[in-house]
N, C-alpha and C. Protein backbone atom coordinates (compact mmCIF):
# COMPACT_ATOMS: atom_id res chain seq x y z
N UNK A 1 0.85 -1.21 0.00
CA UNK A 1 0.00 0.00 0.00
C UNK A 1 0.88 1.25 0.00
N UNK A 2 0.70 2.02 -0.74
CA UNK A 2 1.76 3.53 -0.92
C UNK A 2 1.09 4.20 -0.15
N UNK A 3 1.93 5.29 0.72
CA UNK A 3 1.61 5.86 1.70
C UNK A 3 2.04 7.33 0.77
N UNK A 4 0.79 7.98 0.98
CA UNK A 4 0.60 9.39 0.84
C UNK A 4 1.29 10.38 1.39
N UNK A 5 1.32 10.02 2.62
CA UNK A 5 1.49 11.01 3.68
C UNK A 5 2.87 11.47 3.95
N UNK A 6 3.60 10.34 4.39
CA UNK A 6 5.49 10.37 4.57
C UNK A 6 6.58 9.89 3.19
N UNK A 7 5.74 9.25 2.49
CA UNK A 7 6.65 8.93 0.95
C UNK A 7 6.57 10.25 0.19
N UNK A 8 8.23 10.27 -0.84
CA UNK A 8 8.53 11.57 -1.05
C UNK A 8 8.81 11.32 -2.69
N UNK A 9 7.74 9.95 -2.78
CA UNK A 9 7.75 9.55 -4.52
C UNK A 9 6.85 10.49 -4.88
N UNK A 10 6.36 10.07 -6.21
CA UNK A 10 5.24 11.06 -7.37
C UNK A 10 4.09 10.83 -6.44
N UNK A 11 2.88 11.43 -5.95
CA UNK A 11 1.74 11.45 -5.45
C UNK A 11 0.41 11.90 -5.93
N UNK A 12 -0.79 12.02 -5.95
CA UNK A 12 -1.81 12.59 -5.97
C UNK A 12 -1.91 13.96 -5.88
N UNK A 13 -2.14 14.69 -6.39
CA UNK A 13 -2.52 16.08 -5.96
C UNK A 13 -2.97 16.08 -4.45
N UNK A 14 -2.36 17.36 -3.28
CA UNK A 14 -2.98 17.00 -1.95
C UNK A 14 -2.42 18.70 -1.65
N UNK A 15 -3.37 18.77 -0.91
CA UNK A 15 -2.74 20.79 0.20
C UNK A 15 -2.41 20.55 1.22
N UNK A 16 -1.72 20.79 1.85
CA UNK A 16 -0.67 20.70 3.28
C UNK A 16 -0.68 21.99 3.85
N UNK A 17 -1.65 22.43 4.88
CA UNK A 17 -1.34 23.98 5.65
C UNK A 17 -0.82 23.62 6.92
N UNK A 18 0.46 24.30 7.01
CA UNK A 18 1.06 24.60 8.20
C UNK A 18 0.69 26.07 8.94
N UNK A 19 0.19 25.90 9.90
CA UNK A 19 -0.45 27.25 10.57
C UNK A 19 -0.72 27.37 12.25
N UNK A 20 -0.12 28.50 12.61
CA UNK A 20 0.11 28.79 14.09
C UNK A 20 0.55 30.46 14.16
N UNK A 21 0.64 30.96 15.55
CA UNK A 21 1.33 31.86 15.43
C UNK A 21 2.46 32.35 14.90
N UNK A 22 3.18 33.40 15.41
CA UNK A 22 4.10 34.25 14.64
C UNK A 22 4.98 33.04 15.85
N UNK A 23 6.71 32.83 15.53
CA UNK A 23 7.65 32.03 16.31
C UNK A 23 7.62 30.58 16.62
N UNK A 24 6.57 29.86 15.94
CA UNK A 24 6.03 28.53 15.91
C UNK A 24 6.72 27.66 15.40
N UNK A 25 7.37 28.31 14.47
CA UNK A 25 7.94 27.39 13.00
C UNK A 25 7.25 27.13 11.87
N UNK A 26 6.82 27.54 11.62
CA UNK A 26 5.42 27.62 10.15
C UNK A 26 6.60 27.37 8.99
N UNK A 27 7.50 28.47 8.95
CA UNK A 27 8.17 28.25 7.80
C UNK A 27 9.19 27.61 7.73
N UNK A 28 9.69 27.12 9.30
CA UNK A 28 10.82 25.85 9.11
C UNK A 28 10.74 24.81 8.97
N UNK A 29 9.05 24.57 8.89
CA UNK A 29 8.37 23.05 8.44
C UNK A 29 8.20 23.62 7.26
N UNK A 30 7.96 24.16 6.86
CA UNK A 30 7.73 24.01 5.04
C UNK A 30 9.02 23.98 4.52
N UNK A 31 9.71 24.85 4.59
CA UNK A 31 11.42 24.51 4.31
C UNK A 31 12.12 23.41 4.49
N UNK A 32 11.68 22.58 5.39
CA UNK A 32 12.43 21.05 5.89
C UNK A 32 11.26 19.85 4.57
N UNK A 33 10.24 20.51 4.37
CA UNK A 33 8.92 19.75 3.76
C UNK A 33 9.99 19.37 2.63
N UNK A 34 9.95 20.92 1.77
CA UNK A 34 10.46 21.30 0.72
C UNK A 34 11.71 21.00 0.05
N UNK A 35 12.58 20.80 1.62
CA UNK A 35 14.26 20.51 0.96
C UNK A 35 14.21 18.73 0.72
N UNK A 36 13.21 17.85 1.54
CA UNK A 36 12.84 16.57 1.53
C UNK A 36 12.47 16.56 0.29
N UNK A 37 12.02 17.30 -0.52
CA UNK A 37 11.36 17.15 -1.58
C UNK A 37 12.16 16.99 -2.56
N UNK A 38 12.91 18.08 -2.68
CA UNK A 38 13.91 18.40 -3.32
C UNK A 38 14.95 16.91 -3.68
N UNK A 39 15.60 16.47 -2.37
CA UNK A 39 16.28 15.79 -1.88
C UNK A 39 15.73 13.95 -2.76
N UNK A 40 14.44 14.11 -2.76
CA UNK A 40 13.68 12.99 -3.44
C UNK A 40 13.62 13.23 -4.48
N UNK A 41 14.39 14.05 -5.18
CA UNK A 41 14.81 14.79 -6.64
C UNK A 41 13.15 15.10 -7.45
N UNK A 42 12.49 15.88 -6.81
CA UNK A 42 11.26 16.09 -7.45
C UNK A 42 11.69 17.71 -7.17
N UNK A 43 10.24 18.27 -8.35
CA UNK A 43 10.68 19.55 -9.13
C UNK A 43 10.12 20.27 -8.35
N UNK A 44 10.22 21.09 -7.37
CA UNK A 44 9.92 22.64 -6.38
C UNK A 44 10.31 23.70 -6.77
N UNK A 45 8.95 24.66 -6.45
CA UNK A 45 9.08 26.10 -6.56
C UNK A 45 8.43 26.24 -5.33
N UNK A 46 8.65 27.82 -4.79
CA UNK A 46 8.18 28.27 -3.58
C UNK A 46 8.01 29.85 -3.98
N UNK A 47 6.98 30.15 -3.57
CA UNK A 47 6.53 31.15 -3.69
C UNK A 47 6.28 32.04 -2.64
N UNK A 48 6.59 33.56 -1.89
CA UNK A 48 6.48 34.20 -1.04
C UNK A 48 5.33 35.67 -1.45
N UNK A 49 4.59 36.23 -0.79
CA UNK A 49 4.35 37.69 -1.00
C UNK A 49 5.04 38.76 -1.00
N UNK A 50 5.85 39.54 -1.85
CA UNK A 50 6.52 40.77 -2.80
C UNK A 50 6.96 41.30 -1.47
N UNK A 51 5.55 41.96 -0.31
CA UNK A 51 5.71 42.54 0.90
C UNK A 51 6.63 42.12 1.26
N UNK A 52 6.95 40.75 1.59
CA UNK A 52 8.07 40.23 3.02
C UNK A 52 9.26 40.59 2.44
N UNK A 53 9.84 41.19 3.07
CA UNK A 53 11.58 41.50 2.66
C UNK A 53 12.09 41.53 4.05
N UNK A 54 11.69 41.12 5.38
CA UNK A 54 12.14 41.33 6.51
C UNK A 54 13.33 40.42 6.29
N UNK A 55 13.52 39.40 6.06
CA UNK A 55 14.90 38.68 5.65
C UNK A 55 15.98 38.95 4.47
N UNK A 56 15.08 38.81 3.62
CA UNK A 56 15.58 38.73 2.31
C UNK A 56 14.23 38.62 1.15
N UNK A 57 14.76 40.09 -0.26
CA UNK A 57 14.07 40.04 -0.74
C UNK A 57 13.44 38.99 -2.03
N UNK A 58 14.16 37.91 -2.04
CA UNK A 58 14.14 37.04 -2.47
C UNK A 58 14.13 35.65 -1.93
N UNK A 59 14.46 34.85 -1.10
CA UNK A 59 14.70 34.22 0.04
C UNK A 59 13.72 33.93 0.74
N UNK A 60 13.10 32.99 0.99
CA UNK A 60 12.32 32.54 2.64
C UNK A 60 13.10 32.07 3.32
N UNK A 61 13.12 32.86 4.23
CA UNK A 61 14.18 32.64 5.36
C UNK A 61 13.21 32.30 6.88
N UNK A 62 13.64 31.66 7.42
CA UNK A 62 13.22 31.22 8.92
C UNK A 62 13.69 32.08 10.33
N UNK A 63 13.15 32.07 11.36
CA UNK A 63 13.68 33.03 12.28
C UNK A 63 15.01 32.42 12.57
N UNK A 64 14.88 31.22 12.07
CA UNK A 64 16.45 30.30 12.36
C UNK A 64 17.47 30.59 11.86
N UNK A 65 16.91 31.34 10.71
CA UNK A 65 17.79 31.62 8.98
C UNK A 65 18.21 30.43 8.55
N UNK A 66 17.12 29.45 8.58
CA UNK A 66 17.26 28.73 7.56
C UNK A 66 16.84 29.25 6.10
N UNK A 67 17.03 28.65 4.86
CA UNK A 67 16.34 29.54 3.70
C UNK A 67 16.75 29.05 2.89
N UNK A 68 15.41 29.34 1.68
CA UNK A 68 15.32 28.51 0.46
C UNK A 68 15.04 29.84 -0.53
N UNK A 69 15.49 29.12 -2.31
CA UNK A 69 15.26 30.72 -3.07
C UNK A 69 13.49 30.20 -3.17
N UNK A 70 13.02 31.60 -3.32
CA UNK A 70 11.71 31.69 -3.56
C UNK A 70 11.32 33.03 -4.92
N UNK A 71 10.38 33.14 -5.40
CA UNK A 71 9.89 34.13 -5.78
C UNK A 71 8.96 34.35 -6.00
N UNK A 72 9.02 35.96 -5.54
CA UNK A 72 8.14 36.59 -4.78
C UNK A 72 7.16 37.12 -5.98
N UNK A 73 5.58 37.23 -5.37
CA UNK A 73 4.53 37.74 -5.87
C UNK A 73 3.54 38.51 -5.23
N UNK A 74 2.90 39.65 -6.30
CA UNK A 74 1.77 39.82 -5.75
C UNK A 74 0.47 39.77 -5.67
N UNK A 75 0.24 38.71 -6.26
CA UNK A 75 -1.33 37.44 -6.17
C UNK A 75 -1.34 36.33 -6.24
N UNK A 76 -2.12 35.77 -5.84
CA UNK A 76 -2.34 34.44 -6.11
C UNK A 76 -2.42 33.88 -7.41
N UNK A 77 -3.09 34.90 -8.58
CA UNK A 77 -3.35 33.97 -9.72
C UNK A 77 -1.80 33.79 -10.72
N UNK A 78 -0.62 34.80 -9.89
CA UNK A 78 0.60 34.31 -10.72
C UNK A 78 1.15 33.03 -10.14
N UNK A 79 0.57 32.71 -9.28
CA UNK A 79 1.23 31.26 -9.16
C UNK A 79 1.11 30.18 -9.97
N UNK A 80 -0.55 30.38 -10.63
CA UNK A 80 -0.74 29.79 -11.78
C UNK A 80 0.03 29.51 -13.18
N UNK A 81 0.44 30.79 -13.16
CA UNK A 81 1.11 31.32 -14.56
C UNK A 81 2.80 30.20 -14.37
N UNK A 82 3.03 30.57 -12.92
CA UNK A 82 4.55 30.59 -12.97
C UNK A 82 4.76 29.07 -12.41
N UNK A 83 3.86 28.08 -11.89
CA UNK A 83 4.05 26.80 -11.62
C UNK A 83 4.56 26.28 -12.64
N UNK A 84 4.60 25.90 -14.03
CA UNK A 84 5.23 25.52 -14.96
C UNK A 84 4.93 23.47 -14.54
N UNK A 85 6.12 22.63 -14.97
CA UNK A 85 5.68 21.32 -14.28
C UNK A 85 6.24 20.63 -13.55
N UNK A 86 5.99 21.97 -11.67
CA UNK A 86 7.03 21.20 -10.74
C UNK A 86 5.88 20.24 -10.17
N UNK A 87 6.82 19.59 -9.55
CA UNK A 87 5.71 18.29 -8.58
C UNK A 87 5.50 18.71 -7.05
N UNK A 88 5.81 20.17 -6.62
CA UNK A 88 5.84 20.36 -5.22
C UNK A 88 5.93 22.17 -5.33
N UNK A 89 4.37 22.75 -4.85
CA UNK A 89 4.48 24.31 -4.59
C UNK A 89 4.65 24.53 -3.48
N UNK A 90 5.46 25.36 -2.97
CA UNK A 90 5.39 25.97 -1.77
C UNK A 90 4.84 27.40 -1.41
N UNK A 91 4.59 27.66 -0.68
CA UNK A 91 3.79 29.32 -0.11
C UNK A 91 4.02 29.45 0.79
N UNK A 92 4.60 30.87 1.45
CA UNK A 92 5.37 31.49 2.47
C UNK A 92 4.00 32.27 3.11
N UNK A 93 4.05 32.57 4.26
CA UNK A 93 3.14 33.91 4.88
C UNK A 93 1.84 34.32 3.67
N UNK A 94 1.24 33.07 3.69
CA UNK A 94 0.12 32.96 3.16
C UNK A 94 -0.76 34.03 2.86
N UNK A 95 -1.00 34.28 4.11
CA UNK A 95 -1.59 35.11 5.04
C UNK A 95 -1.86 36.50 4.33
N UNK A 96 -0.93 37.00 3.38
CA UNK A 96 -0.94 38.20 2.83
C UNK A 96 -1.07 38.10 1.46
N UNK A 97 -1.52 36.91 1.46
CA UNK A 97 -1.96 36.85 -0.21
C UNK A 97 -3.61 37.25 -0.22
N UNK A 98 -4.19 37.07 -1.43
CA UNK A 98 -5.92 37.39 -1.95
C UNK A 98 -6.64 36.20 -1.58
N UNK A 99 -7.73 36.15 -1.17
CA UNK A 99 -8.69 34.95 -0.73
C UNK A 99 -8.45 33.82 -2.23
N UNK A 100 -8.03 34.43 -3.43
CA UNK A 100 -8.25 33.75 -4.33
C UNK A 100 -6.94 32.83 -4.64
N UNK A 101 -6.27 32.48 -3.06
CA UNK A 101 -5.49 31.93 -3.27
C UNK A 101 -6.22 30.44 -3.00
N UNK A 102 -7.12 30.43 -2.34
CA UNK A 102 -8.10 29.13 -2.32
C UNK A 102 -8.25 28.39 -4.02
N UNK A 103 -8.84 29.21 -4.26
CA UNK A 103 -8.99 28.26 -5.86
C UNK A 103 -7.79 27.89 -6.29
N UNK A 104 -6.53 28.56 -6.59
CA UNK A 104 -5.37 28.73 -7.10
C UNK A 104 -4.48 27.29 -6.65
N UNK A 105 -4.86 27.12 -5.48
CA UNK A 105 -4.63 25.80 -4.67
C UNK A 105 -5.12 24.66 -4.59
N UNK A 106 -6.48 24.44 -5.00
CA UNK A 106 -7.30 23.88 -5.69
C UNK A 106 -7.40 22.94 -6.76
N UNK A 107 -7.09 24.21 -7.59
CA UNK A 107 -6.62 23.74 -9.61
C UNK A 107 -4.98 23.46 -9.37
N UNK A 108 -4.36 23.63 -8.16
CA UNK A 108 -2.84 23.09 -8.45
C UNK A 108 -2.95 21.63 -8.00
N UNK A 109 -3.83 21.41 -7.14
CA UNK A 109 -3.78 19.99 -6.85
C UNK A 109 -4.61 18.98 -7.30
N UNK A 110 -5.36 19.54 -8.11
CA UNK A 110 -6.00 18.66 -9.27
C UNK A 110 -5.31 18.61 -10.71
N UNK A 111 -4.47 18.96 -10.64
CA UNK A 111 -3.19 18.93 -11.35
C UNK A 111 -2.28 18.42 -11.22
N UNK A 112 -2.34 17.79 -9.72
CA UNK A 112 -1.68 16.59 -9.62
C UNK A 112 -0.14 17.04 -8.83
N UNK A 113 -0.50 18.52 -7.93
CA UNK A 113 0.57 19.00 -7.75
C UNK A 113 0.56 18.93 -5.80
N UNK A 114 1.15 18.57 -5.42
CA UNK A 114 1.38 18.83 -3.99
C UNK A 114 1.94 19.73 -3.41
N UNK A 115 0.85 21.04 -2.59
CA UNK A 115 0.92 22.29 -2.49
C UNK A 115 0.69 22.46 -0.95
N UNK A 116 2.12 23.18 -0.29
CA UNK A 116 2.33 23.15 0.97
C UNK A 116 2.55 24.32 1.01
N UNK A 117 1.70 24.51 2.49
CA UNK A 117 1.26 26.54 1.99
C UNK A 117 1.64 26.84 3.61
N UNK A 118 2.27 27.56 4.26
CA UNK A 118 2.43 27.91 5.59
C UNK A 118 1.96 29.68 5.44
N UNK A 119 1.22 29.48 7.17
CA UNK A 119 0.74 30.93 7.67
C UNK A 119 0.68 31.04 8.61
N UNK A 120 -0.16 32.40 9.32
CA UNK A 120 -0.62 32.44 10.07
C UNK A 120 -2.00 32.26 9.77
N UNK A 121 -2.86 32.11 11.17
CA UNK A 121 -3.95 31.75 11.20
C UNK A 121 -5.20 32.72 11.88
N UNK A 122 -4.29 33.77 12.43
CA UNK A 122 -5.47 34.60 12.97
C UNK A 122 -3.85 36.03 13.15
N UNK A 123 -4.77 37.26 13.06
CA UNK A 123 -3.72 38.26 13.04
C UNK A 123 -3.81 38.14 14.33
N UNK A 124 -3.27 39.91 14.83
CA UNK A 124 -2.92 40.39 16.04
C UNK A 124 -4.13 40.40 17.29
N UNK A 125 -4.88 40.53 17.08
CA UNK A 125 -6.39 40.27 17.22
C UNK A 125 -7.24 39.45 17.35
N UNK A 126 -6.75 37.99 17.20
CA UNK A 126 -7.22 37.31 17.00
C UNK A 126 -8.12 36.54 16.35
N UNK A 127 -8.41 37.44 14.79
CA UNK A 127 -8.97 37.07 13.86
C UNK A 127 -8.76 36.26 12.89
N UNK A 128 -9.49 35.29 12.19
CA UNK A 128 -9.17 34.76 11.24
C UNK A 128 -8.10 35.86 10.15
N UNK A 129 -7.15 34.98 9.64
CA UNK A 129 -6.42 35.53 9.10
C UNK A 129 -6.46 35.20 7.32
N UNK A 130 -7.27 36.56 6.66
CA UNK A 130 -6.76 36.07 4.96
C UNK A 130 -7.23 34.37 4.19
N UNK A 131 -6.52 33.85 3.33
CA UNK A 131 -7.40 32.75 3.05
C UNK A 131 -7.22 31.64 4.00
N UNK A 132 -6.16 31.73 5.15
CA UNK A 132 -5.64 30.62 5.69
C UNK A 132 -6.75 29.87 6.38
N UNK A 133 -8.30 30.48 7.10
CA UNK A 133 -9.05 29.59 7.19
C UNK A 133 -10.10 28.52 6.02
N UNK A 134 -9.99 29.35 5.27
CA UNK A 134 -10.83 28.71 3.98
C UNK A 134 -9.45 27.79 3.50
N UNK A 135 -8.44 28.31 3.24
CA UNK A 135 -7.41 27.05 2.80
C UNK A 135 -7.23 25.42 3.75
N UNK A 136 -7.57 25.77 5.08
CA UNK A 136 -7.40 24.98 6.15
C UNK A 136 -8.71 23.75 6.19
N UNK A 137 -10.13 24.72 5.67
CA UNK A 137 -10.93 23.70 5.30
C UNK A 137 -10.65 22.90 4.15
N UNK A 138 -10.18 23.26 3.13
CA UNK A 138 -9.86 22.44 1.85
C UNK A 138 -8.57 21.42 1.67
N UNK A 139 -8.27 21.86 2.92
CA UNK A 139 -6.72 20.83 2.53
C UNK A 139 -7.02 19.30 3.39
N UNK A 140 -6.25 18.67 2.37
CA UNK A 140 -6.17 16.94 2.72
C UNK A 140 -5.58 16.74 4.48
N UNK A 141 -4.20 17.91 4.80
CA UNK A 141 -3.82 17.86 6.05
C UNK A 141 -3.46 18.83 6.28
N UNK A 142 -3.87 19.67 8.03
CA UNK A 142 -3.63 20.77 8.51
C UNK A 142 -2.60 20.43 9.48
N UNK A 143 -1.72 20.92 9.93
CA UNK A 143 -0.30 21.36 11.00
C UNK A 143 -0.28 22.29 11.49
N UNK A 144 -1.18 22.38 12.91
CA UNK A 144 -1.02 23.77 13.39
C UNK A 144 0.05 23.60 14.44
N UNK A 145 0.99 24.37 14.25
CA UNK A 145 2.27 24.38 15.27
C UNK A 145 2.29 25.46 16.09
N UNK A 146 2.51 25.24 17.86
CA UNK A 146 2.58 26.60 18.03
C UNK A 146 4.09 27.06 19.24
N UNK A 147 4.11 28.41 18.57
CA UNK A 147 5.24 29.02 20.00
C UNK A 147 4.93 28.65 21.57
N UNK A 148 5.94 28.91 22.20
CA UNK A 148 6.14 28.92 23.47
C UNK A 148 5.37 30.34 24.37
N UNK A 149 4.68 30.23 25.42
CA UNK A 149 4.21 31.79 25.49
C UNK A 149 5.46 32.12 26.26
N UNK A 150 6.10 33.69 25.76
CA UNK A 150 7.04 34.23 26.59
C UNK A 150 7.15 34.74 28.22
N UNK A 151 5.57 34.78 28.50
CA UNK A 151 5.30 35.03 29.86
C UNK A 151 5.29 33.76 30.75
N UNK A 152 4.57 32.77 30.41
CA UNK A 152 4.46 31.92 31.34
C UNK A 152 5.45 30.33 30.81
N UNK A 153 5.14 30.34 29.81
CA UNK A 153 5.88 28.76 29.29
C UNK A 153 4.55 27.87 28.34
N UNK A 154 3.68 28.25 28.62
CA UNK A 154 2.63 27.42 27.99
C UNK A 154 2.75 27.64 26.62
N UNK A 155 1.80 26.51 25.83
CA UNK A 155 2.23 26.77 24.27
C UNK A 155 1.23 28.55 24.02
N UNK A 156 1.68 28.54 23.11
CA UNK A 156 1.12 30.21 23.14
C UNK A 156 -0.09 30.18 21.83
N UNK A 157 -1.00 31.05 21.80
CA UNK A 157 -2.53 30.81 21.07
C UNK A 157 -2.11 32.18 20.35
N UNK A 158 -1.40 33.38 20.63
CA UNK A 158 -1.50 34.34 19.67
C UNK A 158 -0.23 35.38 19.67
N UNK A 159 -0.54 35.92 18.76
CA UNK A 159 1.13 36.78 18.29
C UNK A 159 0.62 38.29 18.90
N UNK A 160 0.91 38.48 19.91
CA UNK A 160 0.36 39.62 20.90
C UNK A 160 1.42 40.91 20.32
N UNK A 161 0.99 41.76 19.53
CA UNK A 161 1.43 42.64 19.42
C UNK A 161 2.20 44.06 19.83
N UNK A 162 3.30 44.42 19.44
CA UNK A 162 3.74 45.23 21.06
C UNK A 162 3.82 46.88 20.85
N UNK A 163 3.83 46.82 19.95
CA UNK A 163 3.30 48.32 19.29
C UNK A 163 2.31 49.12 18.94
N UNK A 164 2.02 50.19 18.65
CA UNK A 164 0.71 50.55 18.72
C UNK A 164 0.69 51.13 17.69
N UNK A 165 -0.07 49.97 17.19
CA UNK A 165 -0.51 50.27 15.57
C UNK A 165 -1.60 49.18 15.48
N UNK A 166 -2.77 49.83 14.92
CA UNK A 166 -4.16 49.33 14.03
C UNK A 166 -4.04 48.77 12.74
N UNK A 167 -3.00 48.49 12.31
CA UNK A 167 -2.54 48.39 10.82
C UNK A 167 -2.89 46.52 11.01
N UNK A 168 -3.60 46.44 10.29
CA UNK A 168 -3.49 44.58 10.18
C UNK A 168 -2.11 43.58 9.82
N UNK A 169 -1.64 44.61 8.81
CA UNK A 169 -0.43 43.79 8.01
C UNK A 169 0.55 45.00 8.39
N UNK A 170 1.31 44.33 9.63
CA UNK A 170 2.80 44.87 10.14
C UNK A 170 3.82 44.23 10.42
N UNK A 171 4.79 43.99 9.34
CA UNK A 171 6.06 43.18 9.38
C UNK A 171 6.17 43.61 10.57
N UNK A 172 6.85 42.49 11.21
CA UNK A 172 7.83 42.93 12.31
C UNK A 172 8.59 41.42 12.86
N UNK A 173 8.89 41.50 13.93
CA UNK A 173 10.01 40.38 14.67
C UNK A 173 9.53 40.40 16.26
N UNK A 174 10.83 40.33 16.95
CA UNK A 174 10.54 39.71 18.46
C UNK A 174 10.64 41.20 18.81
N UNK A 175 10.65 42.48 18.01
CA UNK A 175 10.61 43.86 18.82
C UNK A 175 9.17 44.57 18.72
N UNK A 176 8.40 43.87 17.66
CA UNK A 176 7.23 44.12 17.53
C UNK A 176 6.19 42.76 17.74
N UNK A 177 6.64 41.85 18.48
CA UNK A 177 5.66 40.92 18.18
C UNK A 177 5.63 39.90 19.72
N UNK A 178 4.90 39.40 20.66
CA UNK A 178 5.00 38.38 21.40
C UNK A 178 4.64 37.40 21.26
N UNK A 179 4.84 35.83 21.17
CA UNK A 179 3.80 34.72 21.43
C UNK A 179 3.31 34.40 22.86
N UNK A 180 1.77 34.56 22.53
CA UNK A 180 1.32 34.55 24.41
C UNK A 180 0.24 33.89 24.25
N UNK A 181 0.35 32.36 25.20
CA UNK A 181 -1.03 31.57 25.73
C UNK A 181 -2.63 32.16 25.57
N UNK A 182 -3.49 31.97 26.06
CA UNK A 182 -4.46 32.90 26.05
C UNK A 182 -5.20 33.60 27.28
N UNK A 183 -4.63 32.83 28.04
CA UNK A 183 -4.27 33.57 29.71
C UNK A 183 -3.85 34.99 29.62
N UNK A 184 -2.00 35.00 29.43
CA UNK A 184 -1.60 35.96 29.25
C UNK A 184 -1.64 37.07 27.91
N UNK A 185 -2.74 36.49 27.52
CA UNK A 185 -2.78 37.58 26.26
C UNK A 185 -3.86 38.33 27.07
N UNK A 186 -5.22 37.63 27.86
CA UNK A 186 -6.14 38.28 28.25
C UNK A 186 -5.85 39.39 29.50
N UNK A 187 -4.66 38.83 30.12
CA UNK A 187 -3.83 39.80 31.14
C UNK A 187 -3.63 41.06 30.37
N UNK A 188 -2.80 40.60 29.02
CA UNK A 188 -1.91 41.94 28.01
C UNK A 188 -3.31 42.53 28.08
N UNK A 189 -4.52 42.71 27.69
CA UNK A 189 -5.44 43.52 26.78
C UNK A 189 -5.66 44.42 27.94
N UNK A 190 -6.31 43.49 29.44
CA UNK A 190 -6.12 44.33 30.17
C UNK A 190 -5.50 45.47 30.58
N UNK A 191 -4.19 45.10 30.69
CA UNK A 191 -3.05 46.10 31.02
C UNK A 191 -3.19 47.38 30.34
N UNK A 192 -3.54 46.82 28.69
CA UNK A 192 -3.14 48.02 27.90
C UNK A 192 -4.93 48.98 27.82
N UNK A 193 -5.86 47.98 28.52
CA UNK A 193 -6.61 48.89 28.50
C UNK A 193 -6.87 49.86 29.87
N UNK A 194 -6.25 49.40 30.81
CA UNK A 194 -6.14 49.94 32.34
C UNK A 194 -5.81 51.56 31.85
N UNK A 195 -6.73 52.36 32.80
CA UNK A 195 -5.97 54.03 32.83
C UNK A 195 -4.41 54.27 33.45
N UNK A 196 -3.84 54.66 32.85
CA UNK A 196 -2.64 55.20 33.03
C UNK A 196 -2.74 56.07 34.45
N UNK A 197 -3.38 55.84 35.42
CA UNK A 197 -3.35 56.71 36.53
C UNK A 197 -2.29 57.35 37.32
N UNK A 198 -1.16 56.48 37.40
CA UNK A 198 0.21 56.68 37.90
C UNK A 198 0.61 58.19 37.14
N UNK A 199 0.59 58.25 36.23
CA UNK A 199 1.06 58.78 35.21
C UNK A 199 0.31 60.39 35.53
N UNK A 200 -0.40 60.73 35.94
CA UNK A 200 -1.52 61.75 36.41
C UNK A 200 -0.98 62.37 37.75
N UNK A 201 -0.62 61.60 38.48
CA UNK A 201 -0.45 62.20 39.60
C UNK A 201 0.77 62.02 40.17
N UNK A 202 1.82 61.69 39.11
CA UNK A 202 3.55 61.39 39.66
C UNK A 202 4.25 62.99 39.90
């Protein structure tokens, strides 16, 4: 019986979302997916959103700096164009692509292509994030991985933001970003919604 799942021969068309917070490893499992792939001498491309240049503007790079070449776009429907006939897509920070990366993912794997897409899954806020929940229903297997919370140790539920900005889509790192349980995230909201009273009468 051929196994789908861990064999790194020719396969079925299938979607693979890796998804968790920001520091989880999202993209050092797709990169380890990808170099396995590689390594099983099958044909990979990886694809990132134009935006990310926090590493490299070409490059998916890991907080590890691990890193693979990629290139970068800004929609989903050039992935179409630019898949050509590898046997393995990859997708970086999902998350900031067009909802119409659902279909795009879709028609790649009825094509017989095995398409491993890493994101996030909910922004700063805790909202669904971009197509990654609609991709998460459609795929054959989901991998949600998550960070450590920096306050307490528990695995962490969200990328607690540390700056003050309303902006949905804000590159940033460990100077703009926390992974925190959902304990201590509900502590953070507090805090930051508490009056500054000290501050009044020092």
């Amino acid at each position: 019986m051929t196994d789908y799942t861990t064999g790194e021969s020719h396969r079925p068309g299938r979607i693979e979302v890796v998804c968790g917070s920001m520091f989880s490893g999202k993209t050092e499992e797709l990169i380890r997916r990808l170099k396995r792939a590689k390594f099983a001498k099958q044909k990979v491309e990886i694809f990132k959103p134009s935006i990310d240049v926090r590493y490299s503007e070409q490059d998916v790079v890991s907080h590890d700096q691990n890193s693979i070449p990629s290139t970068p776009i800004d929609s989903s429907s050039s992935i179409l164009l630019l898949a050509g006939d590898n046997d393995v897509i990859g997708i970086d920070e999902a998350q900031f692509l067009d909802n119409g990366l659902v279909d795009v993912c879709n028609q790649l794997a009825y094509r017989g292509i095995r398409v491993i897409i890493a994101g996030l899954d909910m922004d700063f806020k805790g909202v669904p994030f971009g197509p990654i929940p609609a991709l998460c229903a459609i795929a054959d297997e989901v991998t949600k991985v998550h960070a450590i919370c920096v306050k307490c140790g528990s695995l962490a539920y969200i990328s607690h933001r540390l700056v003050n900005s309303d902006k949905r889509v804000l590159l940033g790192e460990t100077q703009e970003y926390e992974p925190l349980c959902r304990e201590c995230y509900s502590k953070a909201l507090k805090a930051e919604e508490a009056p500054q009273n000290g501050s009044l009468f020092s």
